[in-house]
PDB file of N, CA and C in Angstrom:
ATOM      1  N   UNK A   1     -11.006  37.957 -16.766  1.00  0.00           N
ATOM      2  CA  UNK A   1     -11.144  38.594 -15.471  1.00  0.00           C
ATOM      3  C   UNK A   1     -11.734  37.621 -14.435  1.00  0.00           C
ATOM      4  N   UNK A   2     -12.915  36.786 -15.208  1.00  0.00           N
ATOM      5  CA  UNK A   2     -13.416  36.025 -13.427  1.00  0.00           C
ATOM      6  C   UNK A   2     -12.430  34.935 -13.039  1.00  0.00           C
ATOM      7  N   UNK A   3     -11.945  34.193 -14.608  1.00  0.00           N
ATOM      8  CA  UNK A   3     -11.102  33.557 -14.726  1.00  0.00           C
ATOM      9  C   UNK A   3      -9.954  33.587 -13.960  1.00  0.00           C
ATOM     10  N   UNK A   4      -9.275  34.951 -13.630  1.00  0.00           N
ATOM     11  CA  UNK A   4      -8.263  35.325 -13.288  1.00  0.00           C
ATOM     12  C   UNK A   4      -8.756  35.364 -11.346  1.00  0.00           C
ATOM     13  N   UNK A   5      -9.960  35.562 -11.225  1.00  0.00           N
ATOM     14  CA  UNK A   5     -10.302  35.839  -9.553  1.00  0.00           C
ATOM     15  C   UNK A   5     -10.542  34.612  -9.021  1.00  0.00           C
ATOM     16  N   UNK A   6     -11.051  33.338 -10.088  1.00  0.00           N
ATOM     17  CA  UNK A   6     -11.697  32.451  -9.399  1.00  0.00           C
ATOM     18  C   UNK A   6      -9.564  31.435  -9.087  1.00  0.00           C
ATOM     19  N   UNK A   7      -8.840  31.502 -10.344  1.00  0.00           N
ATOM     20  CA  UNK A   7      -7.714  30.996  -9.796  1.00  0.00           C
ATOM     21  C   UNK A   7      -6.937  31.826  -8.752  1.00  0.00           C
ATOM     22  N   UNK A   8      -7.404  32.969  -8.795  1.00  0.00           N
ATOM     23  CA  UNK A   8      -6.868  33.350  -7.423  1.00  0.00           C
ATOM     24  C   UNK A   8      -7.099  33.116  -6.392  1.00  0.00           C
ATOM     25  N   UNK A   9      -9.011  33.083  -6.286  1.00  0.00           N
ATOM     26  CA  UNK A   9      -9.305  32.187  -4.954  1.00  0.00           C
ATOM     27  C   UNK A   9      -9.163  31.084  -4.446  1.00  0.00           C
ATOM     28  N   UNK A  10      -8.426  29.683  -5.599  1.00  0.00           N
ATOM     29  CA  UNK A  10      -7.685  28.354  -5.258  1.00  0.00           C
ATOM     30  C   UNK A  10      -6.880  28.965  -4.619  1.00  0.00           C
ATOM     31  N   UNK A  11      -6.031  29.728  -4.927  1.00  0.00           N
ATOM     32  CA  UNK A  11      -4.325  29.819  -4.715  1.00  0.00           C
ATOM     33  C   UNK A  11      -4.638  30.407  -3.821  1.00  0.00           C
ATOM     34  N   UNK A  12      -5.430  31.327  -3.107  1.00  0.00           N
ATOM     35  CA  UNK A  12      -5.182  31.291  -1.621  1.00  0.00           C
ATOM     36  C   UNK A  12      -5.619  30.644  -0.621  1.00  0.00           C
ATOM     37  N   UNK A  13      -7.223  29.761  -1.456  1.00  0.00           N
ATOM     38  CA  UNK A  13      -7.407  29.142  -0.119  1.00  0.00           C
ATOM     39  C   UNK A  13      -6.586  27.948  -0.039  1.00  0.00           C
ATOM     40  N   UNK A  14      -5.714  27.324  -1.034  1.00  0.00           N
ATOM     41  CA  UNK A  14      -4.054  26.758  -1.194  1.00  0.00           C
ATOM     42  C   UNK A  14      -3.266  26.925  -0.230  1.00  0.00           C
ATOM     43  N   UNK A  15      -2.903  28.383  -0.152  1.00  0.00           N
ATOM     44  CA  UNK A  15      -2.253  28.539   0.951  1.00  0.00           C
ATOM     45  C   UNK A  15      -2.774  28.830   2.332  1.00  0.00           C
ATOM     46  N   UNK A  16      -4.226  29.070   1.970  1.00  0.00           N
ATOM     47  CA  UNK A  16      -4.451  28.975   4.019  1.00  0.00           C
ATOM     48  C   UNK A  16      -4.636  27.600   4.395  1.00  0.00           C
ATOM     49  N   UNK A  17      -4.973  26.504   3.299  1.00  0.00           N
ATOM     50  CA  UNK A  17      -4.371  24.845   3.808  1.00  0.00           C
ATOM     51  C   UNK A  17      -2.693  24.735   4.376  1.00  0.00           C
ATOM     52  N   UNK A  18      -2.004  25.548   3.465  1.00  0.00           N
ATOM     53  CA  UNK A  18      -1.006  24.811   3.982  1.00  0.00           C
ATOM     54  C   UNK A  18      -0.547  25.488   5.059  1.00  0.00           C
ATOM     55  N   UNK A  19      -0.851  26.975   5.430  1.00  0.00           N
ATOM     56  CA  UNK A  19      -0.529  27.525   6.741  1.00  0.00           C
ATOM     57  C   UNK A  19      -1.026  26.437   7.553  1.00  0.00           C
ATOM     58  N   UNK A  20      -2.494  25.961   7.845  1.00  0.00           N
ATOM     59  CA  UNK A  20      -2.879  25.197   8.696  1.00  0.00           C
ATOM     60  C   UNK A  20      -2.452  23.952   9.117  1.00  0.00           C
ATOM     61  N   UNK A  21      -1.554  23.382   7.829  1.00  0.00           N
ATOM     62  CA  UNK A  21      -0.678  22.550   7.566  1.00  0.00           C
ATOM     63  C   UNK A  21       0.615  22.633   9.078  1.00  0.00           C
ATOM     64  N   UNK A  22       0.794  23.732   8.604  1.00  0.00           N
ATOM     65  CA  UNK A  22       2.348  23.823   9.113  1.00  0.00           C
ATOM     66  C   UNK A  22       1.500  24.468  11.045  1.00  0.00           C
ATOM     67  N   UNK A  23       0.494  25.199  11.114  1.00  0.00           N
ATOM     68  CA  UNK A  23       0.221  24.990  12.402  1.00  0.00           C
ATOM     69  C   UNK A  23      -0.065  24.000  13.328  1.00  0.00           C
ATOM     70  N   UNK A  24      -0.195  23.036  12.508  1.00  0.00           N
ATOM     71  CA  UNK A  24      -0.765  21.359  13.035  1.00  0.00           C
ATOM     72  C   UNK A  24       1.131  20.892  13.314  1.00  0.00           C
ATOM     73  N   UNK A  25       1.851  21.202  12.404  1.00  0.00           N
ATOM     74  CA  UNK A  25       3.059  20.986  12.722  1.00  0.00           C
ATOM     75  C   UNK A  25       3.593  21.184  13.724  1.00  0.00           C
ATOM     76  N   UNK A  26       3.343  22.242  13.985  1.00  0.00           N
ATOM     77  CA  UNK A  26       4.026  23.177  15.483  1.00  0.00           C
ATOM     78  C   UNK A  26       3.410  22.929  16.627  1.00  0.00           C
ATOM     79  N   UNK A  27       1.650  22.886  16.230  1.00  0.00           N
ATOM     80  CA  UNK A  27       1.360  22.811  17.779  1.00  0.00           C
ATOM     81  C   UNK A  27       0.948  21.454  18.347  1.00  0.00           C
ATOM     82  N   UNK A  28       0.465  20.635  17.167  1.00  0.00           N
ATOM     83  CA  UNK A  28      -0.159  19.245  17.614  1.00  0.00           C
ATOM     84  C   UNK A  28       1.068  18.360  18.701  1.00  0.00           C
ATOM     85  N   UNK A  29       0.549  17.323  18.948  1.00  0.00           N
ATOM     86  CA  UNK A  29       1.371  16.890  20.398  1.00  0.00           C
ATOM     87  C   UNK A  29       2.880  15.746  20.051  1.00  0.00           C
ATOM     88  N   UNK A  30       1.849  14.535  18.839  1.00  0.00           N
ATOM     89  CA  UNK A  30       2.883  13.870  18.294  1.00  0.00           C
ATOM     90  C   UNK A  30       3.175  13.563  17.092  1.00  0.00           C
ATOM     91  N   UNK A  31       4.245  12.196  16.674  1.00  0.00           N
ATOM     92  CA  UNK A  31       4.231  12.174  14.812  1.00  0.00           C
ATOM     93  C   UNK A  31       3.232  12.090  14.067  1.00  0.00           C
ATOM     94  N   UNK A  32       2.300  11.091  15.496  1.00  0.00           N
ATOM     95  CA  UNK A  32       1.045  10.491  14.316  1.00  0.00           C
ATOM     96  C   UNK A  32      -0.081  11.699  13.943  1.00  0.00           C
ATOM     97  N   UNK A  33      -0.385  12.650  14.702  1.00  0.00           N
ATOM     98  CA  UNK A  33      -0.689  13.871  14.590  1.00  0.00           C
ATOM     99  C   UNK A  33      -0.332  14.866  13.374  1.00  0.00           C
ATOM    100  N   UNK A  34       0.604  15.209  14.015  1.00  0.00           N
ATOM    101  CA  UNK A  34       1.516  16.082  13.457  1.00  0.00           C
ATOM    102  C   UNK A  34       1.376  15.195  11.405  1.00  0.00           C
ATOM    103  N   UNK A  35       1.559  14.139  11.237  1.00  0.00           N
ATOM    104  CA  UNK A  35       1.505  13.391  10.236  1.00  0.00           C
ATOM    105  C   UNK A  35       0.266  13.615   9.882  1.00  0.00           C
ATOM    106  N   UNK A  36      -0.655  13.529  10.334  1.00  0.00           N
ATOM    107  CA  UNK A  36      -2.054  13.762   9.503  1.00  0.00           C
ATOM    108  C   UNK A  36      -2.385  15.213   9.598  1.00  0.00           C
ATOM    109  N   UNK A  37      -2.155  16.150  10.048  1.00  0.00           N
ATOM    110  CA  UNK A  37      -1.913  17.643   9.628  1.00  0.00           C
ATOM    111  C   UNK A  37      -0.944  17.822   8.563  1.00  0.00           C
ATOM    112  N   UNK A  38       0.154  17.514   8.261  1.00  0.00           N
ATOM    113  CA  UNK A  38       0.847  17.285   7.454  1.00  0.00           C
ATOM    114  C   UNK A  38       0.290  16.963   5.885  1.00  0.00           C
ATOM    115  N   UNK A  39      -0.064  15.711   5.943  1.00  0.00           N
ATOM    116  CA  UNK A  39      -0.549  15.042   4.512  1.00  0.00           C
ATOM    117  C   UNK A  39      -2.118  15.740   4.142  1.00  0.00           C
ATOM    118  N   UNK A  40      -2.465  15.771   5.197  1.00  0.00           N
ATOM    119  CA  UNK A  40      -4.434  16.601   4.771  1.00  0.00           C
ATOM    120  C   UNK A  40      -4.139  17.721   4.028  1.00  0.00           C
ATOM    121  N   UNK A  41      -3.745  18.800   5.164  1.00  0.00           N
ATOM    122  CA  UNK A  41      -3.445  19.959   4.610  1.00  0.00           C
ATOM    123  C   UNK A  41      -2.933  20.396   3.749  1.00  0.00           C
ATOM    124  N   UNK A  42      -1.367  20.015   4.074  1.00  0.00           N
ATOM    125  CA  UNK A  42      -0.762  20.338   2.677  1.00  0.00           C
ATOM    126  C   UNK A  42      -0.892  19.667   0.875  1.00  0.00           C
ATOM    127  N   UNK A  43      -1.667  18.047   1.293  1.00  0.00           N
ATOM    128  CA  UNK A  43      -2.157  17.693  -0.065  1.00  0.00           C
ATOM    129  C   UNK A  43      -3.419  18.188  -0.640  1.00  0.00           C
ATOM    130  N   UNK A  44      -4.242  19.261  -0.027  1.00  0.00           N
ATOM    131  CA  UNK A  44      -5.176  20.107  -0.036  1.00  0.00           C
ATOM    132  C   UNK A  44      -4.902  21.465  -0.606  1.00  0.00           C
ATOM    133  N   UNK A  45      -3.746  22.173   0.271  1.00  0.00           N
ATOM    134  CA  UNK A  45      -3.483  22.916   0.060  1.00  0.00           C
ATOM    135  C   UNK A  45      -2.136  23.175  -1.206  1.00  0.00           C
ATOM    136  N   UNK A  46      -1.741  21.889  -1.404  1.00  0.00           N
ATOM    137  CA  UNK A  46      -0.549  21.991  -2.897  1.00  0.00           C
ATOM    138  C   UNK A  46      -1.894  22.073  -3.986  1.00  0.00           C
ATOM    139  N   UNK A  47      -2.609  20.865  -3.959  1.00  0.00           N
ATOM    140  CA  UNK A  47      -3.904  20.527  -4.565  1.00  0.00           C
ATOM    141  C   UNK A  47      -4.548  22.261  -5.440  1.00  0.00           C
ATOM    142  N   UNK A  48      -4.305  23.109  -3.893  1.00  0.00           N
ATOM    143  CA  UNK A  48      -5.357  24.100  -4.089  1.00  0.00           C
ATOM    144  C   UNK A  48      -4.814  25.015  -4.974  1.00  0.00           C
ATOM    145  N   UNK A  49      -3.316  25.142  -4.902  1.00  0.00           N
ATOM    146  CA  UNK A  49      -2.445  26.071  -5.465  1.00  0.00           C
ATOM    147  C   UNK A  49      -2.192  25.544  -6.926  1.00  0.00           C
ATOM    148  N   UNK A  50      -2.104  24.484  -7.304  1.00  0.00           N
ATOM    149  CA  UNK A  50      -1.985  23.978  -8.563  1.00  0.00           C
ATOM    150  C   UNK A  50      -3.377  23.830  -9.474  1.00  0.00           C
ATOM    151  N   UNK A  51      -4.396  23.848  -8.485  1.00  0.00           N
ATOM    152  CA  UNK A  51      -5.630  24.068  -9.186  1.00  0.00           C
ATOM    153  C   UNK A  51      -5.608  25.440 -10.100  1.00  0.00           C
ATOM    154  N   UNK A  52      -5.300  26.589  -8.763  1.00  0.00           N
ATOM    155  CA  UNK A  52      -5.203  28.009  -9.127  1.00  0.00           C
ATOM    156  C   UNK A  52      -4.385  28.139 -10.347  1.00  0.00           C
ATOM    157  N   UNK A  53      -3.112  27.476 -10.630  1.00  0.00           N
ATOM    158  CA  UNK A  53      -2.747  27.691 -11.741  1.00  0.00           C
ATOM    159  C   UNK A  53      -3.066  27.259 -12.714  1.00  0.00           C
ATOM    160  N   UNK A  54      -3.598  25.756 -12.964  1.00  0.00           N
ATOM    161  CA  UNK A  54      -4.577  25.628 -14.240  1.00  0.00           C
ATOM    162  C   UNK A  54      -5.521  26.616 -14.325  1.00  0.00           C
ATOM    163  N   UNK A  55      -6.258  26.944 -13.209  1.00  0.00           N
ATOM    164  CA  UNK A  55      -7.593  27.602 -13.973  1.00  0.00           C
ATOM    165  C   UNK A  55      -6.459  29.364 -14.787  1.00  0.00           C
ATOM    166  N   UNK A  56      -5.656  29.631 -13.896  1.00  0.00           N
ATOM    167  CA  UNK A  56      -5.307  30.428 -14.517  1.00  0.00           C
ATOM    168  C   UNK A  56      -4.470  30.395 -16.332  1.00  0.00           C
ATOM    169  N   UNK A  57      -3.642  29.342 -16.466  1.00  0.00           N
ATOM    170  CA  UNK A  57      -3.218  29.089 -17.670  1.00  0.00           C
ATOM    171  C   UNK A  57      -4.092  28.480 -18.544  1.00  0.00           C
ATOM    172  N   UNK A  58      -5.323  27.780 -17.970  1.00  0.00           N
ATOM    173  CA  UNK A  58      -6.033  27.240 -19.265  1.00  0.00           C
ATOM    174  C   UNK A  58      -5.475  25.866 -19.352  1.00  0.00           C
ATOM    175  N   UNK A  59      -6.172  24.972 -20.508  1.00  0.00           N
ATOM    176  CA  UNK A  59      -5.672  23.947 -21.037  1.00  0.00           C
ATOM    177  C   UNK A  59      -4.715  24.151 -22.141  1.00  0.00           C
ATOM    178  N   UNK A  60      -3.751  24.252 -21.480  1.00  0.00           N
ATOM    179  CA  UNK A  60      -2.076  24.305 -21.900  1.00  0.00           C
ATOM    180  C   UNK A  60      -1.333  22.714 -21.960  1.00  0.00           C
ATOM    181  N   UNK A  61      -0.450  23.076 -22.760  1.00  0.00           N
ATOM    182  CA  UNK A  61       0.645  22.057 -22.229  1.00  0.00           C
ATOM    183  C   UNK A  61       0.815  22.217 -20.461  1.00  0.00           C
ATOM    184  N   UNK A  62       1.081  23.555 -19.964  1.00  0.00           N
ATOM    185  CA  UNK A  62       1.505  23.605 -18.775  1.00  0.00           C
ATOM    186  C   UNK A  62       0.209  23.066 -17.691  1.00  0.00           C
ATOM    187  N   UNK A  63      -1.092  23.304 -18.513  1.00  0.00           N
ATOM    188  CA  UNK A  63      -1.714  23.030 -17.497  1.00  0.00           C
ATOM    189  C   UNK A  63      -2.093  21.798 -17.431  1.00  0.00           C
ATOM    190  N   UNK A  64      -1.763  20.827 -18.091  1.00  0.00           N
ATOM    191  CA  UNK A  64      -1.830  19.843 -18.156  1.00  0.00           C
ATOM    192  C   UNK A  64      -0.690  19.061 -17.491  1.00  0.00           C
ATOM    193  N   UNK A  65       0.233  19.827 -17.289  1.00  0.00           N
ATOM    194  CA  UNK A  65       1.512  18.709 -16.144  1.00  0.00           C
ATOM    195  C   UNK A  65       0.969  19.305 -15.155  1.00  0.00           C
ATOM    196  N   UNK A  66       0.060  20.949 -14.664  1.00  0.00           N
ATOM    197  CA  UNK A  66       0.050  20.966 -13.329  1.00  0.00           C
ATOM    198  C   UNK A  66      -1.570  19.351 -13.140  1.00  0.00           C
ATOM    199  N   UNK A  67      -2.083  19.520 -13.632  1.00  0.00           N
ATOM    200  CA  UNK A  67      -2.955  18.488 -13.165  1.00  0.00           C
ATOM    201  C   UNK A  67      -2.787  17.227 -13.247  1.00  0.00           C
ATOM    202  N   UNK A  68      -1.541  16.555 -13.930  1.00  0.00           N
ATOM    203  CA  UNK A  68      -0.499  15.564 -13.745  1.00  0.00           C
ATOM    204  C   UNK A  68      -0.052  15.511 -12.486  1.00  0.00           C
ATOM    205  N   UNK A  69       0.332  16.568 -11.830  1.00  0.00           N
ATOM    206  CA  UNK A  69       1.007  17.120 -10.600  1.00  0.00           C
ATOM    207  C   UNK A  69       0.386  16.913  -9.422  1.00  0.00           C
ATOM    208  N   UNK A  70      -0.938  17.233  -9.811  1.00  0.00           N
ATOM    209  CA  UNK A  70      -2.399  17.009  -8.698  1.00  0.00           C
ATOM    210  C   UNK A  70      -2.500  15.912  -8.452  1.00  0.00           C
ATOM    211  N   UNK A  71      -2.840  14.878  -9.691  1.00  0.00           N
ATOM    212  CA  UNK A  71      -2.738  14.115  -9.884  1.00  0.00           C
ATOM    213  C   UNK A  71      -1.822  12.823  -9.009  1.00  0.00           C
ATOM    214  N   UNK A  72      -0.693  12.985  -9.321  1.00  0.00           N
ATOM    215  CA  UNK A  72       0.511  12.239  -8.293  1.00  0.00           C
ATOM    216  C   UNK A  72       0.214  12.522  -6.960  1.00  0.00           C
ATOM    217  N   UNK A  73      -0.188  13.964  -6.574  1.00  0.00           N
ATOM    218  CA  UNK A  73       0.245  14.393  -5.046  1.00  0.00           C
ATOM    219  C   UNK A  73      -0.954  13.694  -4.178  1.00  0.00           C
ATOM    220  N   UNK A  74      -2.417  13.412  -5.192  1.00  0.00           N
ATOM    221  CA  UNK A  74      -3.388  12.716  -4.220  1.00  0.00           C
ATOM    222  C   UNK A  74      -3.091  11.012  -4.001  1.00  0.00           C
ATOM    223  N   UNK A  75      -2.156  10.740  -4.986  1.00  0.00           N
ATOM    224  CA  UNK A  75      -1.985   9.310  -4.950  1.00  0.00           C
ATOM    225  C   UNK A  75      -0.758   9.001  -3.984  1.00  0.00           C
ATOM    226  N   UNK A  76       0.309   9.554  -4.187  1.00  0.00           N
ATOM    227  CA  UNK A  76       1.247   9.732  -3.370  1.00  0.00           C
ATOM    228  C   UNK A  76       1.466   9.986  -1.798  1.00  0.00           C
ATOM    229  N   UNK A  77       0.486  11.218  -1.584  1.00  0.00           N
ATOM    230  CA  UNK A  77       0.695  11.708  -0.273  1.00  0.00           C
ATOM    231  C   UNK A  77       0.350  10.665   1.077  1.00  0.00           C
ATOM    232  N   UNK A  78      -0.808  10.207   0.865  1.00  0.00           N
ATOM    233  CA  UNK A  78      -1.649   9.377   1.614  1.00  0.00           C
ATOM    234  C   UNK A  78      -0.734   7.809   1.874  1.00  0.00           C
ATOM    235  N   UNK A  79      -0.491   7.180   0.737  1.00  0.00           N
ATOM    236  CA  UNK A  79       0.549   6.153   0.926  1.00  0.00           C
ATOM    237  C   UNK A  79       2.290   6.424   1.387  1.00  0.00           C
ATOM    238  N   UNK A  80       2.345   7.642   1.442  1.00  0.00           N
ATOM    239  CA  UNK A  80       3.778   7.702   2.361  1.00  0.00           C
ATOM    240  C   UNK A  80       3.503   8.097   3.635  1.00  0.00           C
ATOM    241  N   UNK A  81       2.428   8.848   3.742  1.00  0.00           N
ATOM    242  CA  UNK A  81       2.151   9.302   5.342  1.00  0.00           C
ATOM    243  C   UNK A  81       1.537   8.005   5.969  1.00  0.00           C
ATOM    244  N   UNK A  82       0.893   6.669   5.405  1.00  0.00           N
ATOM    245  CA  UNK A  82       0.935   5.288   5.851  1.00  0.00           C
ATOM    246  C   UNK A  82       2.181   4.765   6.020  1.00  0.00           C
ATOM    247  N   UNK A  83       3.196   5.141   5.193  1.00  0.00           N
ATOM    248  CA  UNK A  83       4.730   4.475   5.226  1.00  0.00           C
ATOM    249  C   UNK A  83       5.116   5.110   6.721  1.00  0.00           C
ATOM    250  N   UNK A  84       5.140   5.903   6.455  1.00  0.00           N
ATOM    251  CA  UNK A  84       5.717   7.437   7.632  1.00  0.00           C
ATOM    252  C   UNK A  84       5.217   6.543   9.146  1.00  0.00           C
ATOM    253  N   UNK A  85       3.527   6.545   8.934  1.00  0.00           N
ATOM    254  CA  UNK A  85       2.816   6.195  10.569  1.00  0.00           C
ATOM    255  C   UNK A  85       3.365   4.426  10.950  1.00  0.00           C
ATOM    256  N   UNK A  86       3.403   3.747   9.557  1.00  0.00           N
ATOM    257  CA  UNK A  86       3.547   2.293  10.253  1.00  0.00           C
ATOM    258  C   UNK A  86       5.305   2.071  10.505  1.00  0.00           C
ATOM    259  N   UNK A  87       6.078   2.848   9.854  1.00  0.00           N
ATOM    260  CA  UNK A  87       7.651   2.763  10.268  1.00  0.00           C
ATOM    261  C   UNK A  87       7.728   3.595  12.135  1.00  0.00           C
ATOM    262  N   UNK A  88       7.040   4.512  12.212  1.00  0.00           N
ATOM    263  CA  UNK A  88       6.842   5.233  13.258  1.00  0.00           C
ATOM    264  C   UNK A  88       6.626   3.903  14.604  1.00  0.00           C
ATOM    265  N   UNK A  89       5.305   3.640  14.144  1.00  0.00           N
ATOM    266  CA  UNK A  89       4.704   2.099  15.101  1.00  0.00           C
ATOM    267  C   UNK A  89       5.734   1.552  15.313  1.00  0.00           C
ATOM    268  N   UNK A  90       6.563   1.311  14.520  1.00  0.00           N
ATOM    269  CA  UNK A  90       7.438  -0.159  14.455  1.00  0.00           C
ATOM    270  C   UNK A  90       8.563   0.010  15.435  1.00  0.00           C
ATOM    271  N   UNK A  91       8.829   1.804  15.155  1.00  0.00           N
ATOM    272  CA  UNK A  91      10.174   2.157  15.976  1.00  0.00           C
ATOM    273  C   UNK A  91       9.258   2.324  17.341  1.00  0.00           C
ATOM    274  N   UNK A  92       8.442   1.802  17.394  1.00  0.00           N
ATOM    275  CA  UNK A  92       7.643   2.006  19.371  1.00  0.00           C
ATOM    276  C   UNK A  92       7.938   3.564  19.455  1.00  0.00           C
ATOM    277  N   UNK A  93       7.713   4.543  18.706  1.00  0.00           N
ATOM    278  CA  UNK A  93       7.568   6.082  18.440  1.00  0.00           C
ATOM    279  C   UNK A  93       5.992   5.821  19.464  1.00  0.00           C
ATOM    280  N   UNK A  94       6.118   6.368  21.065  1.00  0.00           N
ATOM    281  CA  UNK A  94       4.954   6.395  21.962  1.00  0.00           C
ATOM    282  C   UNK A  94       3.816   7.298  20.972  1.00  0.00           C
ATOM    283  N   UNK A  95       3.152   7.205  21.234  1.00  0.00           N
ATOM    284  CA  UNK A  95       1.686   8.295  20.994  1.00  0.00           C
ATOM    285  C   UNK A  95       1.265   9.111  22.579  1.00  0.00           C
ATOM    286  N   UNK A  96       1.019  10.006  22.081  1.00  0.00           N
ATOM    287  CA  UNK A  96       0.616  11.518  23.047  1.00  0.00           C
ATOM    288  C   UNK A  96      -0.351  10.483  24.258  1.00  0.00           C
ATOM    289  N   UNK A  97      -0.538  10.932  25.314  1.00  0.00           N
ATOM    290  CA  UNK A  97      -1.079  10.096  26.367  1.00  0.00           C
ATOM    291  C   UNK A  97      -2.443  10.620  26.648  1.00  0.00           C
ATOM    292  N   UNK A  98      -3.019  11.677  25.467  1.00  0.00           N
ATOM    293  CA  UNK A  98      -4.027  12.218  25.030  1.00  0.00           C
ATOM    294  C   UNK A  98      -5.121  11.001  24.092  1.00  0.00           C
ATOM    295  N   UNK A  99      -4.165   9.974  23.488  1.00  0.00           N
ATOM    296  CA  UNK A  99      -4.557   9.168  22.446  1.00  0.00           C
ATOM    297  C   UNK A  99      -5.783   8.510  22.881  1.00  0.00           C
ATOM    298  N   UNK A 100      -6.193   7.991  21.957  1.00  0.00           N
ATOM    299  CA  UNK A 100      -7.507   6.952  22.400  1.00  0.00           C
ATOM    300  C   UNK A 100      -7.590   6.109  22.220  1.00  0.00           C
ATOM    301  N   UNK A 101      -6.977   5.406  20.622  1.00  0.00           N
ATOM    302  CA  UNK A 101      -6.968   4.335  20.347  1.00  0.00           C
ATOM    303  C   UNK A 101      -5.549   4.352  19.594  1.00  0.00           C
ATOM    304  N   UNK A 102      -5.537   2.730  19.612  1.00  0.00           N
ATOM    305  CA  UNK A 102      -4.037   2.423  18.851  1.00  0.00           C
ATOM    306  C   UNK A 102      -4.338   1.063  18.372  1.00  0.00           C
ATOM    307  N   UNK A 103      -5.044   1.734  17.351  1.00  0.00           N
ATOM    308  CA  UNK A 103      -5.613   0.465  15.712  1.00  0.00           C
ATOM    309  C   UNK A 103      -4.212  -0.647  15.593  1.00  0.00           C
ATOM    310  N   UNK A 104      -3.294  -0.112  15.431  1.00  0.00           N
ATOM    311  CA  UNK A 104      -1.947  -1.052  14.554  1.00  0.00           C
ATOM    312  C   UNK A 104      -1.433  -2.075  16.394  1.00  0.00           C
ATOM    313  N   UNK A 105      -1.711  -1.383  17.525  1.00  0.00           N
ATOM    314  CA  UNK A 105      -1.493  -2.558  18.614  1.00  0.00           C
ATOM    315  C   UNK A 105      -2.820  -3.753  18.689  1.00  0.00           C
ATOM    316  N   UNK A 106      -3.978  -2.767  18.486  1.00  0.00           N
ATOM    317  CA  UNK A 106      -5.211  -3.805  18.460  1.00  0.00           C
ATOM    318  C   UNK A 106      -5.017  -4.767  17.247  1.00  0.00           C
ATOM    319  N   UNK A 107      -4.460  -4.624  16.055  1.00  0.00           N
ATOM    320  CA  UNK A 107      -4.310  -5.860  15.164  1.00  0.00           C
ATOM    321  C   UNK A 107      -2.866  -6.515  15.576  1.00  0.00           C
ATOM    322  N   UNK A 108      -2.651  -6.313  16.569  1.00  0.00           N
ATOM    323  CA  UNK A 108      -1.484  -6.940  16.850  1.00  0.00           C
ATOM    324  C   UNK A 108      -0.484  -7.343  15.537  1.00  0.00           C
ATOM    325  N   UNK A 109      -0.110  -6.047  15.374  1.00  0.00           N
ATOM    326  CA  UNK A 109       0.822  -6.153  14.126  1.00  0.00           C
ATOM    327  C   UNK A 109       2.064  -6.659  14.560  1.00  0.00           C
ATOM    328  N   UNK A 110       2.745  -5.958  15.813  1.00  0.00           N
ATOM    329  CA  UNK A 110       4.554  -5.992  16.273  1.00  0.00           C
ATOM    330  C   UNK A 110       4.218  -7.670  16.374  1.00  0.00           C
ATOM    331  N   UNK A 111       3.227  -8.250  17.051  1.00  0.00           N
ATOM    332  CA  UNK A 111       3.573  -9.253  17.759  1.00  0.00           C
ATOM    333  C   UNK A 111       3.454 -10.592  16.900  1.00  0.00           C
ATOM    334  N   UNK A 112       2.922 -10.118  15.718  1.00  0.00           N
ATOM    335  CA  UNK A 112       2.790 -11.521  14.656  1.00  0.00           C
ATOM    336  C   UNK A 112       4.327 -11.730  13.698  1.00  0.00           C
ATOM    337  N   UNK A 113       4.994 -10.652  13.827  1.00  0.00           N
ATOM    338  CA  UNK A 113       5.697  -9.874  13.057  1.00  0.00           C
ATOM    339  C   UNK A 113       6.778 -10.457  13.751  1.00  0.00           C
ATOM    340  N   UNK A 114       7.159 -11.004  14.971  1.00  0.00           N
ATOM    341  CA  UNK A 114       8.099 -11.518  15.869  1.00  0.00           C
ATOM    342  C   UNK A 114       8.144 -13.210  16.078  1.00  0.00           C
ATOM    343  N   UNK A 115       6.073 -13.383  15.628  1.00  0.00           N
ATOM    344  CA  UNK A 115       6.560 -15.106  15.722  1.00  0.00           C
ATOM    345  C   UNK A 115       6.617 -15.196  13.734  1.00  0.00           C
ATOM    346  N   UNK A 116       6.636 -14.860  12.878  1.00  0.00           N
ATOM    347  CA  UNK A 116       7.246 -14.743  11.377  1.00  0.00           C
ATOM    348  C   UNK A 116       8.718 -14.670  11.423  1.00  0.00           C
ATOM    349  N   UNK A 117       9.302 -14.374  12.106  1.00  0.00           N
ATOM    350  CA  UNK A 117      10.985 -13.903  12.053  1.00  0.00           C
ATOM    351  C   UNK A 117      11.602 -14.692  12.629  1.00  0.00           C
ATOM    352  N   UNK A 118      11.049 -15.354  13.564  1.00  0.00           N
ATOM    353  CA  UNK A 118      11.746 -16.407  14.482  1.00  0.00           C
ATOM    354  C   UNK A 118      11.346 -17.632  13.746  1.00  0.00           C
ATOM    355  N   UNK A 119      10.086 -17.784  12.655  1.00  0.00           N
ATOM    356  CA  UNK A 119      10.278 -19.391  12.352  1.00  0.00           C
ATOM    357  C   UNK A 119      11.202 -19.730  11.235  1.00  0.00           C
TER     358      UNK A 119
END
């Protein structure tokens, strides 16, 4: 029984990550935004829902691929939403005119990246 309430309370606060997820989607301004609402939330909120089901199955076979699962999604998520933001940069994808800083122009990434190609 608590067993059964406490994986229920992952699995929803699971899914009120990833609602928040998908509201950062809709309302935030740009990719790079919108991208870190994206990867937080929803690797929080998959996180939260796969928690809920181990605690609910126990140490299973099954619950042991969902925390395999966890597993991948914290290692994974973070290094494609870096893939995602620096392919973004590259395509000169503007940032919201809200922004403040722009880390990847201050290391002058585009511009080292142009005298490498030309030598």
């Amino acid at each position: 029984m608590i067993r059964h309430m406490i994986g229920m309370a992952f699995i929803w606060i699971g899914m009120l990550f990833n609602f928040l997820g998908v509201l950062g989607l809709l309302r935030l301004p740009d990719v790079y935004t919108r991208l870190q609402a994206a990867t937080k939330c929803v690797t929080f909120g998959s996180a939260g829902l796969l928690f809920g089901v181990f605690v609910l199955k126990g140490l299973t076979s099954f619950g042991f691929k969902v925390l395999l699962a966890i597993a991948f999604i914290f290692l994974t998520a973070p290094i494609s939403a870096h893939a995602i933001a620096r392919a973004a940069h590259r395509s000169r994808v503007p940032l919201c005119p809200e922004s403040v800083a722009d880390l990847y122009e201050a290391d002058h990434e585009l511009k080292e990246e142009g005298r490498h190609a030309s030598s």
